[in-house]
N, C-alpha and C. Protein backbone atom coordinates (compact mmCIF):
# COMPACT_ATOMS: atom_id res chain seq x y z
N UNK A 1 -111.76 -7.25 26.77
CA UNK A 1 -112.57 -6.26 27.41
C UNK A 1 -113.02 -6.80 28.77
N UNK A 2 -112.67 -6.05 29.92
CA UNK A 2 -113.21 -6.42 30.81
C UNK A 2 -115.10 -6.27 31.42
N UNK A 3 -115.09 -7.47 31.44
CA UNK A 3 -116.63 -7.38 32.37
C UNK A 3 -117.06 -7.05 33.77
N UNK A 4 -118.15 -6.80 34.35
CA UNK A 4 -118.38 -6.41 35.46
C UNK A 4 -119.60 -6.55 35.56
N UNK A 5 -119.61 -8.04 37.03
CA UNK A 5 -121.43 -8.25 37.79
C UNK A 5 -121.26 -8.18 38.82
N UNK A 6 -122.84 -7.05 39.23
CA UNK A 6 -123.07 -6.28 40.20
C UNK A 6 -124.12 -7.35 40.59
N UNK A 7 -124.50 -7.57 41.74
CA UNK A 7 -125.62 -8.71 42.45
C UNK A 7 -125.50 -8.06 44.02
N UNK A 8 -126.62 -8.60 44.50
CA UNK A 8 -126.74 -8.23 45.95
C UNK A 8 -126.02 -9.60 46.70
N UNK A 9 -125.92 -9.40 48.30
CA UNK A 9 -125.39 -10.43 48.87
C UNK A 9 -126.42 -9.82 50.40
N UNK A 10 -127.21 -11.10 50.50
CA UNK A 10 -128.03 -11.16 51.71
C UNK A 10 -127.00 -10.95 53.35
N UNK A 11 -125.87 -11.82 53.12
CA UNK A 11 -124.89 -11.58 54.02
C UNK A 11 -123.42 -10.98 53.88
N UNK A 12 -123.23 -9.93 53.89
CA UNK A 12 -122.10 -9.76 53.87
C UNK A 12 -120.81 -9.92 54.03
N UNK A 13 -120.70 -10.66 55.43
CA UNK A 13 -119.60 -11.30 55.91
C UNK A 13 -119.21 -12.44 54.82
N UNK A 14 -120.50 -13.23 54.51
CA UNK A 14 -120.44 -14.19 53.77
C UNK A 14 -120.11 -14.26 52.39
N UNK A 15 -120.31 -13.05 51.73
CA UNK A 15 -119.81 -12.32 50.65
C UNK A 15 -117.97 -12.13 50.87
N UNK A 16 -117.88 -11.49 51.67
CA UNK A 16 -116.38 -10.99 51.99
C UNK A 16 -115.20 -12.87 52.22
N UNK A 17 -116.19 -13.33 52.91
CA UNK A 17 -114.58 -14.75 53.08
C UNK A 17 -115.32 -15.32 51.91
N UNK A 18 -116.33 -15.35 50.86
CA UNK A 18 -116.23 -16.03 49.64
C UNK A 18 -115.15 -15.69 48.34
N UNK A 19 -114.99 -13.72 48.90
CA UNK A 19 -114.13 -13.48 48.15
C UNK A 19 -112.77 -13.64 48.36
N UNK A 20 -112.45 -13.66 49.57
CA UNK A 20 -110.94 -13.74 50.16
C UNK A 20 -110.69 -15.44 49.29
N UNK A 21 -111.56 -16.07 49.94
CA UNK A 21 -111.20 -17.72 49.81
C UNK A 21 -109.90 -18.29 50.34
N UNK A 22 -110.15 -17.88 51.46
CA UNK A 22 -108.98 -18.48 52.44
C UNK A 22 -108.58 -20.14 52.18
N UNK A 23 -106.90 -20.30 51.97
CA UNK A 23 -106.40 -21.89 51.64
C UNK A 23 -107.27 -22.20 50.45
N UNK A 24 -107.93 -21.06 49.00
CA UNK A 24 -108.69 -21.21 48.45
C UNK A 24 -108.00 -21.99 47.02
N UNK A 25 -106.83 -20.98 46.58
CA UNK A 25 -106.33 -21.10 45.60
C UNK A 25 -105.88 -22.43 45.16
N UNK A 26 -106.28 -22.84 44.28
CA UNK A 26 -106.10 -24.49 43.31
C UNK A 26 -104.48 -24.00 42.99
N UNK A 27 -103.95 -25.46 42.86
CA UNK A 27 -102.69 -25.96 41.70
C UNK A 27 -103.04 -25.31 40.35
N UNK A 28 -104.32 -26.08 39.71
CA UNK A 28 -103.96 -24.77 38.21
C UNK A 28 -103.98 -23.39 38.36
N UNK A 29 -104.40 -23.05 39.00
CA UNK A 29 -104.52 -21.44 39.42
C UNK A 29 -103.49 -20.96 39.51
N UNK A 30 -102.81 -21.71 39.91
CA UNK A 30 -101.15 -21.49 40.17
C UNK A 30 -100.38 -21.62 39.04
N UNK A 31 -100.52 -22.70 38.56
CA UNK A 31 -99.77 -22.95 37.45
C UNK A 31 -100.00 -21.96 36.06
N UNK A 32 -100.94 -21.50 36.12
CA UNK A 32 -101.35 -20.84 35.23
C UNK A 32 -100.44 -18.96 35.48
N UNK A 33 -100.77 -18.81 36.88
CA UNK A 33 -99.60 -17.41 37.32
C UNK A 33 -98.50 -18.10 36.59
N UNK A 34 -98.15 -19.39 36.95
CA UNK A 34 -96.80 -18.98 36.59
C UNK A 34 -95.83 -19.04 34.98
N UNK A 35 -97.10 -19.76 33.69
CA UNK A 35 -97.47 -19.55 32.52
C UNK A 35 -97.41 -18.25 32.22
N UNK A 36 -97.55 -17.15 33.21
CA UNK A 36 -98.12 -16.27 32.52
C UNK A 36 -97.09 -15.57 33.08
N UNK A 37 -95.65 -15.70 33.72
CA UNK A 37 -94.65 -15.28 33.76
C UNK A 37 -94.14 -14.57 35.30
N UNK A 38 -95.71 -14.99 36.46
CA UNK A 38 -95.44 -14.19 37.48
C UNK A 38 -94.34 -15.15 38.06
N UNK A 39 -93.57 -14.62 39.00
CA UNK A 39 -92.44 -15.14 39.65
C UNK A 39 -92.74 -16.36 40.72
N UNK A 40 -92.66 -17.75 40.32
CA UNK A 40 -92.57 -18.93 40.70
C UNK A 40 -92.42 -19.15 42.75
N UNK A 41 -91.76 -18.37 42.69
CA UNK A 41 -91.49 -18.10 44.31
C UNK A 41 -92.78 -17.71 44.93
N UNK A 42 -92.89 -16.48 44.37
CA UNK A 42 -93.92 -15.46 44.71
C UNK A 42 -95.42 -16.22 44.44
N UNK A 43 -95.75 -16.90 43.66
CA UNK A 43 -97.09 -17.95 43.61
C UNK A 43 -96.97 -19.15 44.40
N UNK A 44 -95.60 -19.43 44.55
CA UNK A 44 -95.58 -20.89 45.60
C UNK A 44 -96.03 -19.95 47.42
N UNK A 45 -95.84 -18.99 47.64
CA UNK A 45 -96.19 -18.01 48.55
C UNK A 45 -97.87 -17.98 48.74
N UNK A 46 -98.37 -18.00 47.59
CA UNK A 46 -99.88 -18.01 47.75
C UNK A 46 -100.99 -19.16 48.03
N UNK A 47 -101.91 -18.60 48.70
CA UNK A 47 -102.54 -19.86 48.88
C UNK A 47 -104.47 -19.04 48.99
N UNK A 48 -104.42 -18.06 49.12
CA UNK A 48 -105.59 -17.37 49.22
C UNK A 48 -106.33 -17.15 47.43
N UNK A 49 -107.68 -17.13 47.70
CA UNK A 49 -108.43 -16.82 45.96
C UNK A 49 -107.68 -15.64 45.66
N UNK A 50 -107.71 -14.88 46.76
CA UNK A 50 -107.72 -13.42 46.54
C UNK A 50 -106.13 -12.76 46.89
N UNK A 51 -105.76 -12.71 45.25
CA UNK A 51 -104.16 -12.61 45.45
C UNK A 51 -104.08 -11.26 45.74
N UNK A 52 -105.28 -10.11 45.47
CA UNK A 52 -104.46 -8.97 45.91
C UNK A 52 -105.65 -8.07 46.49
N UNK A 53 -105.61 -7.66 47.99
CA UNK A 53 -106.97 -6.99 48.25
C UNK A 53 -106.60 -5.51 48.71
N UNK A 54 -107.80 -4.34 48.39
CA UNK A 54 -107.39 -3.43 48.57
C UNK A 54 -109.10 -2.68 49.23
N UNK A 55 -108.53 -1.23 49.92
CA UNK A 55 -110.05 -1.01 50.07
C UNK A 55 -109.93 0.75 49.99
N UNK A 56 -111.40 1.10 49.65
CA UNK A 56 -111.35 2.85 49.86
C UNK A 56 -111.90 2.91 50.74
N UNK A 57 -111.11 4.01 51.80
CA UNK A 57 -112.32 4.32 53.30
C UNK A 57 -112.54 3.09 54.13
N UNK A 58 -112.04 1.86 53.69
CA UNK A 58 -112.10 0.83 54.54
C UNK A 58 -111.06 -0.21 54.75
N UNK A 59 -110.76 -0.09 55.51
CA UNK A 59 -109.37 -1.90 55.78
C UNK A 59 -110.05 -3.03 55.37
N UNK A 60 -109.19 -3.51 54.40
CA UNK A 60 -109.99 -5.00 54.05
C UNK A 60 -109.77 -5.99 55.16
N UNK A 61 -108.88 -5.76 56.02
CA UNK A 61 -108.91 -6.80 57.54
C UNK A 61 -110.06 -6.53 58.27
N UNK A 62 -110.20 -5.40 58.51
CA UNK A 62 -111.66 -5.02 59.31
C UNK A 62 -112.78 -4.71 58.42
N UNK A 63 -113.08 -5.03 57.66
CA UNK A 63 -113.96 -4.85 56.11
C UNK A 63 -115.70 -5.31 57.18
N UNK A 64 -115.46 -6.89 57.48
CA UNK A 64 -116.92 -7.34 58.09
C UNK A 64 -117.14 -6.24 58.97
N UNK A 65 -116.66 -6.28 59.83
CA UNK A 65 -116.77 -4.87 60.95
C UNK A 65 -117.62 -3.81 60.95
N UNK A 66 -116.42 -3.58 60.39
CA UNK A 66 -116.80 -1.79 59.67
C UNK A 66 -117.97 -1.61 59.14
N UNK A 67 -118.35 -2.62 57.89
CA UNK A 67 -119.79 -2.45 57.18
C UNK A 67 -121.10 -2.80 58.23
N UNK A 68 -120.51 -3.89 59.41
CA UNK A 68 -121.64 -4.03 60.21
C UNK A 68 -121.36 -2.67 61.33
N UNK A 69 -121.02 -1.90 61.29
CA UNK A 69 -121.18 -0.72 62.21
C UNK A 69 -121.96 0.12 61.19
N UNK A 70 -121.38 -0.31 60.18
CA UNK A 70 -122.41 1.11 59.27
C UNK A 70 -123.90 0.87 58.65
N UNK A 71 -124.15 -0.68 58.89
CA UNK A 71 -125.41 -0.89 58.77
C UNK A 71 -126.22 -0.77 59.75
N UNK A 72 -125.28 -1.01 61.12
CA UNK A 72 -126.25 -0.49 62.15
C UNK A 72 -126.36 0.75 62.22
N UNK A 73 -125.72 1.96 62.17
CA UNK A 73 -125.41 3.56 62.49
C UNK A 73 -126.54 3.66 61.22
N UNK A 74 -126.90 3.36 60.19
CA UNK A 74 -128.10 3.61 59.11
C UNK A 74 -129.06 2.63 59.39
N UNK A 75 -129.29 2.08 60.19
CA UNK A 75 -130.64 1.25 60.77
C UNK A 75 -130.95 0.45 59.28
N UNK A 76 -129.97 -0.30 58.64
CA UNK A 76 -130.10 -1.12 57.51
C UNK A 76 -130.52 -2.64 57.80
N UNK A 77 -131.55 -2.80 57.85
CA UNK A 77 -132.28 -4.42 58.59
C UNK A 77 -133.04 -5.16 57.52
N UNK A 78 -133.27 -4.61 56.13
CA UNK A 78 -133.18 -4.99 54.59
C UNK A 78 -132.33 -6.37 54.78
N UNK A 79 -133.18 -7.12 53.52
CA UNK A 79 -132.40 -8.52 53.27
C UNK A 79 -131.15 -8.33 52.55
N UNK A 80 -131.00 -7.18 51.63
CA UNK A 80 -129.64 -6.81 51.32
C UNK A 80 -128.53 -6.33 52.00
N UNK A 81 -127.45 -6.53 52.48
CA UNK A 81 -126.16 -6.30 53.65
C UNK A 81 -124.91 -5.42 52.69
N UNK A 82 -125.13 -6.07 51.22
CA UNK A 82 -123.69 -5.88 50.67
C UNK A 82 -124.28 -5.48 49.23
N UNK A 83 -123.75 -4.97 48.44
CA UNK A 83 -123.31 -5.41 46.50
C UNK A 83 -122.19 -5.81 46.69
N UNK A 84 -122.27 -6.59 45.78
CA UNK A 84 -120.45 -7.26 45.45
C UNK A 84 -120.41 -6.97 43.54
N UNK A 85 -119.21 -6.30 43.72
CA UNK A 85 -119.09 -6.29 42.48
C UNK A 85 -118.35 -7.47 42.08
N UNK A 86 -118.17 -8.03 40.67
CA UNK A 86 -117.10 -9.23 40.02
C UNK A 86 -116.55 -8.22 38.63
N UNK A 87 -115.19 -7.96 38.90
CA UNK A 87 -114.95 -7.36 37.58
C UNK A 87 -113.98 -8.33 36.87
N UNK A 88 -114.01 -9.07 36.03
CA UNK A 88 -113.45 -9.94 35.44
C UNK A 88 -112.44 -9.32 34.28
N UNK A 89 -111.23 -9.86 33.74
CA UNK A 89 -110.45 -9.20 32.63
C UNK A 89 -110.04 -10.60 31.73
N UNK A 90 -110.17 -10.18 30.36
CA UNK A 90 -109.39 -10.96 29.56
C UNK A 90 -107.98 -11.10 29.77
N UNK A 91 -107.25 -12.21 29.14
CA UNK A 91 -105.64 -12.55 29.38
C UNK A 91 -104.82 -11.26 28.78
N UNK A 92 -105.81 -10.32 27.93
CA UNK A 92 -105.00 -9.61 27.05
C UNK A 92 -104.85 -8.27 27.44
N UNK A 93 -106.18 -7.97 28.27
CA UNK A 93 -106.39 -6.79 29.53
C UNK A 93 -105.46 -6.56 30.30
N UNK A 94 -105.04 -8.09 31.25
CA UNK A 94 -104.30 -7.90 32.20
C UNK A 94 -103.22 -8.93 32.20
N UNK A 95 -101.95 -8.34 32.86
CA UNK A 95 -100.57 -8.37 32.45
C UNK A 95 -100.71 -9.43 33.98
N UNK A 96 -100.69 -10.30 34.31
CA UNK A 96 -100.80 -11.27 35.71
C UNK A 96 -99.13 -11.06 36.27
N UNK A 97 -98.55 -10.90 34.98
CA UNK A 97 -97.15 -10.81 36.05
C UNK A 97 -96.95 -9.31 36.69
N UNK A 98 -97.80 -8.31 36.15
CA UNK A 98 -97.66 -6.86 36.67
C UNK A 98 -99.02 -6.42 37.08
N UNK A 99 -98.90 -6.86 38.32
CA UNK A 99 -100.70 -6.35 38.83
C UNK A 99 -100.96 -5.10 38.95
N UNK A 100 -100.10 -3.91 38.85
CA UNK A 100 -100.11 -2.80 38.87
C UNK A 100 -100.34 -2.16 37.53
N UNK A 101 -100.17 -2.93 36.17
CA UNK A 101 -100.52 -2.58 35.27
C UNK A 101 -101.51 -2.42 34.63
């Protein structure tokens, strides 16, 4: 069953490259994709936390941006910038070699 934590993030930007985790991804992390049958090539390719990013209404390249235009255009000056969600899945949830599944 998958889980899901919702928390605030004082900085947003800082939220966003914690999640990317640029040059983030460990050796077991890897090794473990490839245990789990994803294609050996295709994980020697990776090197980011964040093997697959996507966004609604927003480019995850311009993600910092964007949210800081929209906190200014709503005069948002609150210690809160962001929620970050974490939705986590069991091994049995999700198929690692079919991320679309």
């Amino acid at each position: 069953m998958a889980t899901i934590k919702i928390s605030r993030a004082k900085s947003c930007t800082a939220a966003l490259n914690y999640a990317r985790g640029q040059n983030q991804l460990k050796e077991p992390d890897k090794a473990w994709l490839v245990n789990q049958g994803v294609n050996p090539e295709l994980v020697a390719s990776l090197h980011n936390r964040a093997v697959v990013t996507s966004g609604l209404n927003i480019d995850p390249a311009y993600a910092s941006s964007q949210m800081k235009q929209t906190r200014d255009l709503f005069q948002n000056t609150g210690s809160t910038q962001a929620m970050r969600v974490i939705q986590s899945f069991d091994e049995h949830d999700l198929n690692a070699a079919n991320p679309a599944d």
